[in-house]
C-alpha atoms as a PDB file:
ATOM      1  CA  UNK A   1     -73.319  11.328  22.783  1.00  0.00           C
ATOM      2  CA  UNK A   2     -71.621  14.236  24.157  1.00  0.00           C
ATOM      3  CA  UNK A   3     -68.123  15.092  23.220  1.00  0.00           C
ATOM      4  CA  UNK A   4     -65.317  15.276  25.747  1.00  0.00           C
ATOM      5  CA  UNK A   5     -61.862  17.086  25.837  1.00  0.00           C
ATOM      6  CA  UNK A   6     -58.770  16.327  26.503  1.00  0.00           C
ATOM      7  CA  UNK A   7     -56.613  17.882  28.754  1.00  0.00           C
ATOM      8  CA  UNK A   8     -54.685  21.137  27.627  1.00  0.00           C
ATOM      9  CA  UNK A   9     -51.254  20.057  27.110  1.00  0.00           C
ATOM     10  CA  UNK A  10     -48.128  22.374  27.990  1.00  0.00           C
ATOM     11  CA  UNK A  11     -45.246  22.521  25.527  1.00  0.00           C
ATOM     12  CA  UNK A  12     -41.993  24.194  24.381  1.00  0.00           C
ATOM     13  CA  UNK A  13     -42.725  27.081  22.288  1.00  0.00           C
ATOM     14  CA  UNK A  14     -40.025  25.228  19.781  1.00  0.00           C
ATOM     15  CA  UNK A  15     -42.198  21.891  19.904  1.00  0.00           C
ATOM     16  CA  UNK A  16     -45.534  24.183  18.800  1.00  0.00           C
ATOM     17  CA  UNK A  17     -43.516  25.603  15.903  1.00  0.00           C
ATOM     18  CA  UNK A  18     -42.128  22.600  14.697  1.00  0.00           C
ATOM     19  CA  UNK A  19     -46.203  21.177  14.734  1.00  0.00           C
ATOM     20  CA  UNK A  20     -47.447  24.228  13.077  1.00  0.00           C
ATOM     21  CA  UNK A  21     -44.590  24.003  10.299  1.00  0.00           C
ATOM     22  CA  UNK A  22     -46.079  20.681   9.309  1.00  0.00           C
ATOM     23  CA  UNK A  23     -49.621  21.342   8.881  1.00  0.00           C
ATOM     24  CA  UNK A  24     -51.294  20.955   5.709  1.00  0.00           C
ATOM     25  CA  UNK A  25     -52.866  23.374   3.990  1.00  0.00           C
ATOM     26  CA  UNK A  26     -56.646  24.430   5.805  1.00  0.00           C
ATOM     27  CA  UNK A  27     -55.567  21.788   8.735  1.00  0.00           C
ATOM     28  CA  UNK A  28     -55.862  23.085  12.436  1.00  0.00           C
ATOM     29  CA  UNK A  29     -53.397  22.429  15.179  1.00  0.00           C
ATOM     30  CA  UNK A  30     -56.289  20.941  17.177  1.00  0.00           C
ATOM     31  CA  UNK A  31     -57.231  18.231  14.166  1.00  0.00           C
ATOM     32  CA  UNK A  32     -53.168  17.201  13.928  1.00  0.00           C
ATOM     33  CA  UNK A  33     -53.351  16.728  17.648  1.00  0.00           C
ATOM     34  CA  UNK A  34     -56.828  14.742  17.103  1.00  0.00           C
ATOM     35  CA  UNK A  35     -54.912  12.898  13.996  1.00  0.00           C
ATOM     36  CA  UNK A  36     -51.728  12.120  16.401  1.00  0.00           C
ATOM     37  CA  UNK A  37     -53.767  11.084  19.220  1.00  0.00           C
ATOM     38  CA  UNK A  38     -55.924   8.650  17.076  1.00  0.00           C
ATOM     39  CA  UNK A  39     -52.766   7.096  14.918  1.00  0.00           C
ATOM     40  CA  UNK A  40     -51.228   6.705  18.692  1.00  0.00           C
ATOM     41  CA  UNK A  41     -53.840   4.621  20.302  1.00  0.00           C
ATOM     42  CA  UNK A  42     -54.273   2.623  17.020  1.00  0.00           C
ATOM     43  CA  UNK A  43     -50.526   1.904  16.935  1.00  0.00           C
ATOM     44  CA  UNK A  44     -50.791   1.043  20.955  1.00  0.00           C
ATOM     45  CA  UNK A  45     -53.806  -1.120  20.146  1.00  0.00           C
ATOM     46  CA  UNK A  46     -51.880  -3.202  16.959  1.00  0.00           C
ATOM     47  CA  UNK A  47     -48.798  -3.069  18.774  1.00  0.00           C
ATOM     48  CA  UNK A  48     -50.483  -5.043  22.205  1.00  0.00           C
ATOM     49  CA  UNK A  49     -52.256  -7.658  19.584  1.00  0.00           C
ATOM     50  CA  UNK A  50     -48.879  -8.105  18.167  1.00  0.00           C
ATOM     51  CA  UNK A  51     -47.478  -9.402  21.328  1.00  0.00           C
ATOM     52  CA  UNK A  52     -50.391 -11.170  22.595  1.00  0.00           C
ATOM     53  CA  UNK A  53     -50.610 -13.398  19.069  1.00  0.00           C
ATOM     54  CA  UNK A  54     -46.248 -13.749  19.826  1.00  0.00           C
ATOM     55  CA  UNK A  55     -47.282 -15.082  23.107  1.00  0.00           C
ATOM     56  CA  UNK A  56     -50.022 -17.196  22.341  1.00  0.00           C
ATOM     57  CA  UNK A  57     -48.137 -18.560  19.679  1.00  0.00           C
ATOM     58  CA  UNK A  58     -44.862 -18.794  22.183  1.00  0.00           C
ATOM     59  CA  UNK A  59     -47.627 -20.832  25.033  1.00  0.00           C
ATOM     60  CA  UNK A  60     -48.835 -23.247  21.921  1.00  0.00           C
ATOM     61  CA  UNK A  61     -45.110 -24.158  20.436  1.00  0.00           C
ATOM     62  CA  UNK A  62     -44.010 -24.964  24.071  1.00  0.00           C
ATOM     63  CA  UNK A  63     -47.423 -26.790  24.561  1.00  0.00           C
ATOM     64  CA  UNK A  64     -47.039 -28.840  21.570  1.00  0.00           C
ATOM     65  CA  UNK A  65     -42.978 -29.075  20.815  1.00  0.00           C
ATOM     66  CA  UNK A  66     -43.605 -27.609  17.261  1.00  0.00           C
ATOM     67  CA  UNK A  67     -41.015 -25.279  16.787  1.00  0.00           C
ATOM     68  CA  UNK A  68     -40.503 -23.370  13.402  1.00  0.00           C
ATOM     69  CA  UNK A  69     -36.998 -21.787  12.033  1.00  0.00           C
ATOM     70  CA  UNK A  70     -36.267 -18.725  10.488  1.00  0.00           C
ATOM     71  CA  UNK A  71     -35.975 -20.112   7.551  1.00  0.00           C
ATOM     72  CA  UNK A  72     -39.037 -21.879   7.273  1.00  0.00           C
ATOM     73  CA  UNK A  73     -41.339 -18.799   8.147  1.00  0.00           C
ATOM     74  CA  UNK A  74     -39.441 -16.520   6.182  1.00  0.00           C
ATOM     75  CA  UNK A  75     -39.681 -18.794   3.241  1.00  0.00           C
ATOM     76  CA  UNK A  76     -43.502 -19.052   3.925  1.00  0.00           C
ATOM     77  CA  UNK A  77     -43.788 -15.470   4.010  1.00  0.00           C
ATOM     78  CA  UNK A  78     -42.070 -15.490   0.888  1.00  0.00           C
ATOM     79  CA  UNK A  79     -44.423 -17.929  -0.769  1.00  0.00           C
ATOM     80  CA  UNK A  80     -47.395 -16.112   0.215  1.00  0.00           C
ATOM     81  CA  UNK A  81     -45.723 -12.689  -1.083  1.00  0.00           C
ATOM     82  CA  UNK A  82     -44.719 -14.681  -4.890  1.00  0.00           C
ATOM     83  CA  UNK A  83     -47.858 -16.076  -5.045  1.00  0.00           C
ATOM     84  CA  UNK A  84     -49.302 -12.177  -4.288  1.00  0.00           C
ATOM     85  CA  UNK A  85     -47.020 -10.851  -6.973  1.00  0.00           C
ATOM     86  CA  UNK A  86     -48.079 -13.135  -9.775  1.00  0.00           C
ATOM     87  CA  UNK A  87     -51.714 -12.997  -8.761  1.00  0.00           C
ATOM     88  CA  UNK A  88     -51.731  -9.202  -9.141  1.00  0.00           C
ATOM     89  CA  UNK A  89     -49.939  -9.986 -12.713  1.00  0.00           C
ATOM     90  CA  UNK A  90     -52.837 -11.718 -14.140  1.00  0.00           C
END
């Protein structure tokens, strides 16, 4: 497969300096553009599941009239995380 670009991108001379100042040692500011670019569309990608499993979820509760509080998901949430905790303990 060939590789493709992506289009030159125009910024402040302040905005280049502040992206150089945070390289890492050896890295380029082409691969912390690549990096950015890649975290971005994952983030876009987890962030549109996100919503589409709140939806879905939203579509079945009014389907079915089962409603949950709060409280009773956080304290699920909570369960899972104790029950984490102690396994990692053993």
């Amino acid at each position: 497969m060939k590789s493709a670009t992506i289009p030159s991108l125009r910024v402040d001379p302040a905005l280049r300096a502040d992206a150089e100042s945070v390289l890492k040692e050896g890295e380029t500011l082409s691969a912390f553009v690549e990096n950015s670019l890649r975290a971005q569309i994952h983030y876009r990608k987890t962030q549109a599941e996100f919503i589409a499993r709140g939806l879905a979820s939203l579509a079945e509760a009014e389907r079915t009239g089962v409603y949950y509080t709060t409280e009773e998901v956080l304290g699920r949430l909570k369960a899972k995380l104790d029950a984490a905790k102690a396994a990692r303990e053993e």
